[in-house]
PDB file of N, CA and C in Angstrom:
ATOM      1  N   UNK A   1      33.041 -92.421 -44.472  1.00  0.00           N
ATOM      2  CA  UNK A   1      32.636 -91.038 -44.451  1.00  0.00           C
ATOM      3  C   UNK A   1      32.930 -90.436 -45.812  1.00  0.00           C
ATOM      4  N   UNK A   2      32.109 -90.117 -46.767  1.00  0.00           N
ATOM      5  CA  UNK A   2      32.265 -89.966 -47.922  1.00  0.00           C
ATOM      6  C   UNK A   2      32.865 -87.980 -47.422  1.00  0.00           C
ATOM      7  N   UNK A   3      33.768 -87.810 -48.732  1.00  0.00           N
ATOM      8  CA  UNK A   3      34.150 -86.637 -48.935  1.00  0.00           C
ATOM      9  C   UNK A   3      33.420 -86.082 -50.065  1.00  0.00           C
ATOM     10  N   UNK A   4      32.738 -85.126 -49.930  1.00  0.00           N
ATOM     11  CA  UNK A   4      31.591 -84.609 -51.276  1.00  0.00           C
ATOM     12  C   UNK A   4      32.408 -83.861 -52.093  1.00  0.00           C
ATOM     13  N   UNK A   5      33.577 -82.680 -51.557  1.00  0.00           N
ATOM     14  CA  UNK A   5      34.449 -81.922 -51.749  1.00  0.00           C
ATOM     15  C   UNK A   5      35.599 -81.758 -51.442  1.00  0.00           C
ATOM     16  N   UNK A   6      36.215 -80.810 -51.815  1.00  0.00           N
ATOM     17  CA  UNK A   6      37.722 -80.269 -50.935  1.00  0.00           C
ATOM     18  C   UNK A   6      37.628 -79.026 -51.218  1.00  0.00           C
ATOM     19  N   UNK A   7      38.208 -78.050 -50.724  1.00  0.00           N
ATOM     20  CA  UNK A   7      38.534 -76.577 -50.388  1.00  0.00           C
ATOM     21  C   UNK A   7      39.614 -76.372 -49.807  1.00  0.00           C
ATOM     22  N   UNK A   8      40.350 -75.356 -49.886  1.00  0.00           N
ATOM     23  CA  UNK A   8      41.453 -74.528 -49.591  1.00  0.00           C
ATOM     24  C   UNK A   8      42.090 -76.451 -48.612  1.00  0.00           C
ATOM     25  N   UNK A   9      42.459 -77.218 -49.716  1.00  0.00           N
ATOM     26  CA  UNK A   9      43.089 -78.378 -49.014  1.00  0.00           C
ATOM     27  C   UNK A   9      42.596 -78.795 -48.308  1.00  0.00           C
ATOM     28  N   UNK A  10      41.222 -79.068 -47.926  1.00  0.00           N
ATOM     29  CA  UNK A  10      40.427 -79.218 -47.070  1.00  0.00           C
ATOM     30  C   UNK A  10      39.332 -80.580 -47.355  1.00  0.00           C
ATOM     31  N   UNK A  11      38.672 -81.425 -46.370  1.00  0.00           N
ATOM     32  CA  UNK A  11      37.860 -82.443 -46.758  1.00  0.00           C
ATOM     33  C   UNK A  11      36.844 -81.695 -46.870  1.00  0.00           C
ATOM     34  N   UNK A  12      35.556 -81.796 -47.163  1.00  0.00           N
ATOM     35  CA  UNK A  12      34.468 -81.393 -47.089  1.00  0.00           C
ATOM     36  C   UNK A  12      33.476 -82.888 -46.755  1.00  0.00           C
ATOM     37  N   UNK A  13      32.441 -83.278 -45.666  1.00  0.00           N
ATOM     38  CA  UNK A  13      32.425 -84.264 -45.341  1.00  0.00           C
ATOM     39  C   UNK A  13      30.674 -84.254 -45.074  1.00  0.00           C
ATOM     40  N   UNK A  14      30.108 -85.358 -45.136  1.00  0.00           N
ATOM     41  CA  UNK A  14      28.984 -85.171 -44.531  1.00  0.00           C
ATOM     42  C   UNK A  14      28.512 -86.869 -44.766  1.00  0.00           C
ATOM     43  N   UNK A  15      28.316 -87.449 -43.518  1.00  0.00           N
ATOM     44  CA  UNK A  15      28.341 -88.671 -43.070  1.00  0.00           C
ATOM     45  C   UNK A  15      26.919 -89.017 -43.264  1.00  0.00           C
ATOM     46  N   UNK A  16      26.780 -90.616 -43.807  1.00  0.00           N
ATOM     47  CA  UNK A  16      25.270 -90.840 -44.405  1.00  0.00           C
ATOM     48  C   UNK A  16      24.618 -90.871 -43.044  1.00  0.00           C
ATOM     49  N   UNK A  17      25.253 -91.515 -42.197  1.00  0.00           N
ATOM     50  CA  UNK A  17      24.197 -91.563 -40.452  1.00  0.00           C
ATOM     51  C   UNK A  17      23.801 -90.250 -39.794  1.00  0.00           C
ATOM     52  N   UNK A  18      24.111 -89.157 -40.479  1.00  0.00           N
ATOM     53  CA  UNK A  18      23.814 -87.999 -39.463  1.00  0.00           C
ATOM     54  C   UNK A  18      22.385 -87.385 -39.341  1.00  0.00           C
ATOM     55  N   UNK A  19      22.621 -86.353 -39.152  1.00  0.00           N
ATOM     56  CA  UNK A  19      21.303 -85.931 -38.553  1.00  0.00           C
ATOM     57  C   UNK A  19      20.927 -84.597 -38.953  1.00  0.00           C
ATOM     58  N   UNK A  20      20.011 -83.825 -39.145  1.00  0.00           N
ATOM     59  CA  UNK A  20      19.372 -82.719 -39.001  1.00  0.00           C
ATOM     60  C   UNK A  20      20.033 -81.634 -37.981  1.00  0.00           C
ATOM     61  N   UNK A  21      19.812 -80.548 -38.185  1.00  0.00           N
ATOM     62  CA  UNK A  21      19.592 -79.718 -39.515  1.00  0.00           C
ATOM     63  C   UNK A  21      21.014 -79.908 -40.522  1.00  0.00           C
ATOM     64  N   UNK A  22      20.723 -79.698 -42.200  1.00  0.00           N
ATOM     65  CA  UNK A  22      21.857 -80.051 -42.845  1.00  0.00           C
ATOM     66  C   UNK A  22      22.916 -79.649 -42.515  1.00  0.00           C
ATOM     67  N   UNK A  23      23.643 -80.192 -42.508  1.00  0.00           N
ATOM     68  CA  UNK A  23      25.424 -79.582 -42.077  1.00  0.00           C
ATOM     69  C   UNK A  23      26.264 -80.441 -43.133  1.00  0.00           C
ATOM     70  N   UNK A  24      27.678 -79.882 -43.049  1.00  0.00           N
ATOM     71  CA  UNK A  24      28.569 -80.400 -43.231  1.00  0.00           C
ATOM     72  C   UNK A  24      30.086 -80.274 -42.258  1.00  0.00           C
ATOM     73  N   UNK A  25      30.967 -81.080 -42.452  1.00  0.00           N
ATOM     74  CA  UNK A  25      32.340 -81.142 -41.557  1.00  0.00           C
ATOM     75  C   UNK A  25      33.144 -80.884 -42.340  1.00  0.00           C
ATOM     76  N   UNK A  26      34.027 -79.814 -42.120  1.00  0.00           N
ATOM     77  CA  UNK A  26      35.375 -79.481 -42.996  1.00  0.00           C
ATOM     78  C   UNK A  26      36.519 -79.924 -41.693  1.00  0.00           C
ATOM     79  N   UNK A  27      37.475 -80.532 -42.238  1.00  0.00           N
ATOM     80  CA  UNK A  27      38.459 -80.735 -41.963  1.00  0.00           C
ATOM     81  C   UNK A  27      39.457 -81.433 -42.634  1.00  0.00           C
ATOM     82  N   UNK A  28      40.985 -80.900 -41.620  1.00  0.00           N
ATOM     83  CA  UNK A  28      41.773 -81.274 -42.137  1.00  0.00           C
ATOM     84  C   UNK A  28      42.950 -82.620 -41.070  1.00  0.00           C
ATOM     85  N   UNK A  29      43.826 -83.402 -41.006  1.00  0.00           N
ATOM     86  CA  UNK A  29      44.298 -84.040 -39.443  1.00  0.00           C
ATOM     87  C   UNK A  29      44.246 -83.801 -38.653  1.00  0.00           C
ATOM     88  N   UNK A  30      44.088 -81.999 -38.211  1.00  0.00           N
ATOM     89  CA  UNK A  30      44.461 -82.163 -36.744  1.00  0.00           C
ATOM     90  C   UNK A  30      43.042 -81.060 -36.588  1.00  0.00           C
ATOM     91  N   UNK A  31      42.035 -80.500 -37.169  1.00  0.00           N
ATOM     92  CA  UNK A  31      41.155 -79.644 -36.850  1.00  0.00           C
ATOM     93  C   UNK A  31      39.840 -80.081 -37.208  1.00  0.00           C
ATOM     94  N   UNK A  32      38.850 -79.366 -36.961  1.00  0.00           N
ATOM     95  CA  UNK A  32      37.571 -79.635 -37.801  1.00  0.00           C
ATOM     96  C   UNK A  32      36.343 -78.749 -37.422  1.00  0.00           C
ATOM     97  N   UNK A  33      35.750 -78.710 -38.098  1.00  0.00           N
ATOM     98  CA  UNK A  33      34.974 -77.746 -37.942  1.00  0.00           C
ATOM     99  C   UNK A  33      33.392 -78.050 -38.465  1.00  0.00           C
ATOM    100  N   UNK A  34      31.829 -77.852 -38.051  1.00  0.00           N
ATOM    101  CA  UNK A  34      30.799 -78.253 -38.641  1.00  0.00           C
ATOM    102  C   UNK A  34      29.854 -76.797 -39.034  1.00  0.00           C
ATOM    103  N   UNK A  35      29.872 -76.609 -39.983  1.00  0.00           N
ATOM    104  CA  UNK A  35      28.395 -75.786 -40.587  1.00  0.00           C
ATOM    105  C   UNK A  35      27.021 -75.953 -41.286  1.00  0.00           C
ATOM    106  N   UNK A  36      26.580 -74.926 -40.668  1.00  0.00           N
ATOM    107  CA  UNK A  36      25.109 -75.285 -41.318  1.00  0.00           C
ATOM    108  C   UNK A  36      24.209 -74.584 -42.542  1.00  0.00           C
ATOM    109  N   UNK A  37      24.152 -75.716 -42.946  1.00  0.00           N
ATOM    110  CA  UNK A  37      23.682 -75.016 -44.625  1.00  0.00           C
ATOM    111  C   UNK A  37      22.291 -74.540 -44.871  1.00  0.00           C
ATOM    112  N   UNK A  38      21.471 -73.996 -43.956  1.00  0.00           N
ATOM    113  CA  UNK A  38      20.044 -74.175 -43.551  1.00  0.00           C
ATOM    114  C   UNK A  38      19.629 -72.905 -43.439  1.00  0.00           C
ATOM    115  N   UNK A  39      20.665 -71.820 -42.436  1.00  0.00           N
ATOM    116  CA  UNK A  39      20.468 -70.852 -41.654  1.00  0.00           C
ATOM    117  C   UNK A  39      19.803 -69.401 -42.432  1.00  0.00           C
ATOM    118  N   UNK A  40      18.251 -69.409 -42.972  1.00  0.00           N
ATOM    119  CA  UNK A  40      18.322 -68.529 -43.339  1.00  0.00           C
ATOM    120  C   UNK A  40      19.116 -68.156 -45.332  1.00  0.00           C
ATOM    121  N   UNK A  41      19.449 -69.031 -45.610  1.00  0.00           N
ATOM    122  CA  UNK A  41      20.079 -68.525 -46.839  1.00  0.00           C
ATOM    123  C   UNK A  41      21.804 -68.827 -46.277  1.00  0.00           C
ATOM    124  N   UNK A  42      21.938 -68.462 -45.100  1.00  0.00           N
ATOM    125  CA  UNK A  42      23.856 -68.404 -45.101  1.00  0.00           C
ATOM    126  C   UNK A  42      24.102 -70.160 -44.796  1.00  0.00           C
ATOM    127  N   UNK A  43      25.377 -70.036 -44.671  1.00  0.00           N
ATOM    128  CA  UNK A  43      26.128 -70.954 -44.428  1.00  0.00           C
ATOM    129  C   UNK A  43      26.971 -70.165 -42.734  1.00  0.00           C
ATOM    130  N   UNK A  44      26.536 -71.503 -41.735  1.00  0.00           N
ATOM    131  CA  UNK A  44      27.130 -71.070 -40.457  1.00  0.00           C
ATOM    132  C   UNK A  44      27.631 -71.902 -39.862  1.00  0.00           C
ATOM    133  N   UNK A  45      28.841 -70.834 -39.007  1.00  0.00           N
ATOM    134  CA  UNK A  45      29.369 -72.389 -38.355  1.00  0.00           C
ATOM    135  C   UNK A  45      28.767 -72.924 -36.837  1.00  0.00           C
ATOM    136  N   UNK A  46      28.467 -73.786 -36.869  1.00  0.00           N
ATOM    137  CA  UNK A  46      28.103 -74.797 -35.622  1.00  0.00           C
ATOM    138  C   UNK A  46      29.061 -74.973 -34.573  1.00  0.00           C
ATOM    139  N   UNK A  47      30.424 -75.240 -34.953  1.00  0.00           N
ATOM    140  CA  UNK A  47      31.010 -75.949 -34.337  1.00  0.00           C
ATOM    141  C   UNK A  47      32.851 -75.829 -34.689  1.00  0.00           C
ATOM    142  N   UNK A  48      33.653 -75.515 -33.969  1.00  0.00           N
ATOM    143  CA  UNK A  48      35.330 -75.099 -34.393  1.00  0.00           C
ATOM    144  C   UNK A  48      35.861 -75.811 -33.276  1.00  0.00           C
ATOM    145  N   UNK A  49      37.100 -77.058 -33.704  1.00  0.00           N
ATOM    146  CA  UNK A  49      38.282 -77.608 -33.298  1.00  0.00           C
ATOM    147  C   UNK A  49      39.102 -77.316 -33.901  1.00  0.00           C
ATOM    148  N   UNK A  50      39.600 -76.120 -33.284  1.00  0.00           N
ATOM    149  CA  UNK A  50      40.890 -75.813 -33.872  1.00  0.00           C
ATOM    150  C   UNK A  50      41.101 -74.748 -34.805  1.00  0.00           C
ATOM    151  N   UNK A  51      40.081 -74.810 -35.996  1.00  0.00           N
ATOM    152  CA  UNK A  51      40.741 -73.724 -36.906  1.00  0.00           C
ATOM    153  C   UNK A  51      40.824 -72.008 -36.098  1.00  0.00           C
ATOM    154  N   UNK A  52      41.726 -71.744 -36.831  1.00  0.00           N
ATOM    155  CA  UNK A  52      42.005 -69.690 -36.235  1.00  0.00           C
ATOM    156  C   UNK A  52      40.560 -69.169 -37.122  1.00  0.00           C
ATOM    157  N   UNK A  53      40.271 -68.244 -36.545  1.00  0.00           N
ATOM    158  CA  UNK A  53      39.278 -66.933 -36.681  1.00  0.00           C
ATOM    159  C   UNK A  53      39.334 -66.823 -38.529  1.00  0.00           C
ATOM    160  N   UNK A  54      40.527 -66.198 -38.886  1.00  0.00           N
ATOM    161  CA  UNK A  54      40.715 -66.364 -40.647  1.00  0.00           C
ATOM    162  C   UNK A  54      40.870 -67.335 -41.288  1.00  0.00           C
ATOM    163  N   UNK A  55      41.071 -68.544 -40.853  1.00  0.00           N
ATOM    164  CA  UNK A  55      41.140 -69.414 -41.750  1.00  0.00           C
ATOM    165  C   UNK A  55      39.278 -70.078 -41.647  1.00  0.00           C
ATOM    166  N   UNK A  56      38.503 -70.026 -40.633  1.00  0.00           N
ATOM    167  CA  UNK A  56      37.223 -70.350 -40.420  1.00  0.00           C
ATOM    168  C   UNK A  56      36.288 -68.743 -41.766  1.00  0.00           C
ATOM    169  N   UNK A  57      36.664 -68.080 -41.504  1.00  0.00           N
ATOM    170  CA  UNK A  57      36.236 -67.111 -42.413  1.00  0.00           C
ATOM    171  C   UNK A  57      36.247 -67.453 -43.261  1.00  0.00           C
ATOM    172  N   UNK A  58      37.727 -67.492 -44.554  1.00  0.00           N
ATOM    173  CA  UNK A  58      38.097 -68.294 -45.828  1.00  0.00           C
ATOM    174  C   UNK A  58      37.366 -69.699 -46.023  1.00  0.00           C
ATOM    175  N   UNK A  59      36.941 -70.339 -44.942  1.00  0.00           N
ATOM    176  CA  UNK A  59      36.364 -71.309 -45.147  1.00  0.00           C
ATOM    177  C   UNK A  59      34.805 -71.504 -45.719  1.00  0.00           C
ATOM    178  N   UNK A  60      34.172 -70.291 -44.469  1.00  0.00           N
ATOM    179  CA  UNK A  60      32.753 -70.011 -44.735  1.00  0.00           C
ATOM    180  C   UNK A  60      32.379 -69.729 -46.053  1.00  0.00           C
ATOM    181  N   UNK A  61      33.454 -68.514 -46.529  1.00  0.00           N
ATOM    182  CA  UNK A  61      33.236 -67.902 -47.791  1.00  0.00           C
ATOM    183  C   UNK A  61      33.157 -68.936 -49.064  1.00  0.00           C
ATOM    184  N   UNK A  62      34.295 -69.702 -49.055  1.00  0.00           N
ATOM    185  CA  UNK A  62      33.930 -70.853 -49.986  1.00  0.00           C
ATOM    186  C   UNK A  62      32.951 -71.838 -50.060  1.00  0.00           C
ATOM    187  N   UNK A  63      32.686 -72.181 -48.742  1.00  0.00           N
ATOM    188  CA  UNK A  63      31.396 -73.397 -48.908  1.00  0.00           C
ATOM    189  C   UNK A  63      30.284 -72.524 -48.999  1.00  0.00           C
ATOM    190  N   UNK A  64      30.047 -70.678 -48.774  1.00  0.00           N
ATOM    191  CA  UNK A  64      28.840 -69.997 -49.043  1.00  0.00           C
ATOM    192  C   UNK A  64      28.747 -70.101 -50.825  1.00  0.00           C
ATOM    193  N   UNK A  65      29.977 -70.402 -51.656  1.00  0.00           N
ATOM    194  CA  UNK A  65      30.035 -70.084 -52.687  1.00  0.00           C
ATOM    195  C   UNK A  65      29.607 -71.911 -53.909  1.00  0.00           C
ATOM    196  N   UNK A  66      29.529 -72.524 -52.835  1.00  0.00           N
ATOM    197  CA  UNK A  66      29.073 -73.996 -53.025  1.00  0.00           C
ATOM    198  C   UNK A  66      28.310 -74.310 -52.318  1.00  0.00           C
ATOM    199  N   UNK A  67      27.295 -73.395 -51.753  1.00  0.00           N
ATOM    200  CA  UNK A  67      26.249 -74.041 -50.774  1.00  0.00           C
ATOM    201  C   UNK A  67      25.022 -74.963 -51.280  1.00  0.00           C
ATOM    202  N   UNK A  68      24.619 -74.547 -52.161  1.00  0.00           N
ATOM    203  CA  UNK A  68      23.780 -75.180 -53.464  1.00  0.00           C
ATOM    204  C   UNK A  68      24.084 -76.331 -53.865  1.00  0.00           C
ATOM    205  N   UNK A  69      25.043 -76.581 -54.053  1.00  0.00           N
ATOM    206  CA  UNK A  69      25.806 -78.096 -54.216  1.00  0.00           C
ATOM    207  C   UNK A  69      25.626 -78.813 -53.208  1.00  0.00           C
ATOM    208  N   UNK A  70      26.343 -78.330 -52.261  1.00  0.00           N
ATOM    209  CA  UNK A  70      26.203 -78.968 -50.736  1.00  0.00           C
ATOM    210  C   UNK A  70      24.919 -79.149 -50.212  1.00  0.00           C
ATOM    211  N   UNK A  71      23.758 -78.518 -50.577  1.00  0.00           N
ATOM    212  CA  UNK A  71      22.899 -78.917 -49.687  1.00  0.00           C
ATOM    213  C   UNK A  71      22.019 -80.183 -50.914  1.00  0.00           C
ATOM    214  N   UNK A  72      22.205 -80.033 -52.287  1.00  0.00           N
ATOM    215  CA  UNK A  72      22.069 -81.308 -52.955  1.00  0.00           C
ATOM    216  C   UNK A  72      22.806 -82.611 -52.941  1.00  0.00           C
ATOM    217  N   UNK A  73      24.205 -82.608 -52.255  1.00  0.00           N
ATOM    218  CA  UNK A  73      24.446 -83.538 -51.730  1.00  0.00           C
ATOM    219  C   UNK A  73      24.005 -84.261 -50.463  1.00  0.00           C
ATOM    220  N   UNK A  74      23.480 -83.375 -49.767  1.00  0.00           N
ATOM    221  CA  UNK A  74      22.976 -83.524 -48.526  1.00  0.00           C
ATOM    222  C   UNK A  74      21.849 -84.258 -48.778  1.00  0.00           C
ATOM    223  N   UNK A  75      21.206 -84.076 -49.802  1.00  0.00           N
ATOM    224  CA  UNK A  75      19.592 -84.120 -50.386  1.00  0.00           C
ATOM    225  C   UNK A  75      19.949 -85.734 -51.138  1.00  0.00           C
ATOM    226  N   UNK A  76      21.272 -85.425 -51.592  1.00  0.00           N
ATOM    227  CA  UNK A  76      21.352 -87.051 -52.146  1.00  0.00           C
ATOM    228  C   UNK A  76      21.909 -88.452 -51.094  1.00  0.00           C
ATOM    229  N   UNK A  77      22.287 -87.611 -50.337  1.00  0.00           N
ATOM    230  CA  UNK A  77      22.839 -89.037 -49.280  1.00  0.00           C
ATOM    231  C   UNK A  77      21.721 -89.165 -48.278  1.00  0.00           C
ATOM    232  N   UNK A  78      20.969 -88.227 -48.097  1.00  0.00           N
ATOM    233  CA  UNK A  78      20.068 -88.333 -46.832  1.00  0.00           C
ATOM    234  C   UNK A  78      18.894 -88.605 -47.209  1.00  0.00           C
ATOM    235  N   UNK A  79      18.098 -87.599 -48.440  1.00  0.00           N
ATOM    236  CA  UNK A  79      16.764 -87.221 -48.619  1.00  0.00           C
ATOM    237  C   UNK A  79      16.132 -86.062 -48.222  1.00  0.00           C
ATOM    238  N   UNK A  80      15.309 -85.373 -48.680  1.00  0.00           N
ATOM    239  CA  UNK A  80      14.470 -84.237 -48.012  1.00  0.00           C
ATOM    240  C   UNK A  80      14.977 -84.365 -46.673  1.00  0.00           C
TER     241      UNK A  80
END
């Protein structure tokens, strides 16, 4: 599972077998969380194990601030 990034100590993840629509997985040992880089221009979350309300916020805000990246990585492990 390649790590594309890190954030606030965080993996940033997005697995070559996956699937549509683009996403990525942030996590850390014991949480994880999936968003989608697609929605309109934002970055949203899909999916929360675990993280609290503010730390999922702090999260959004940073991968909104690398979404561009992220969805060219997406573009490089997957394709269109």
């Amino acid at each position: 599972m390649p790590t594309v990034a890190t954030l606030l100590g965080l993996r940033v993840v997005i697995y070559p077998n996956d699937h549509p629509p683009r996403h990525i997985h942030v996590m850390d040992a014991e949480h994880e969380a999936r968003f989608a880089l697609d929605d309109g221009g934002a970055v949203t979350l899909m999916e929360n194990y675990g993280f609290r309300r503010r730390r999922l916020e702090a999260i959004r805000a940073e991968l909104e601030a690398r979404r561009e990246a992220l969805i060219a990585e997406w573009v490089r492990i997957h394709g269109q």
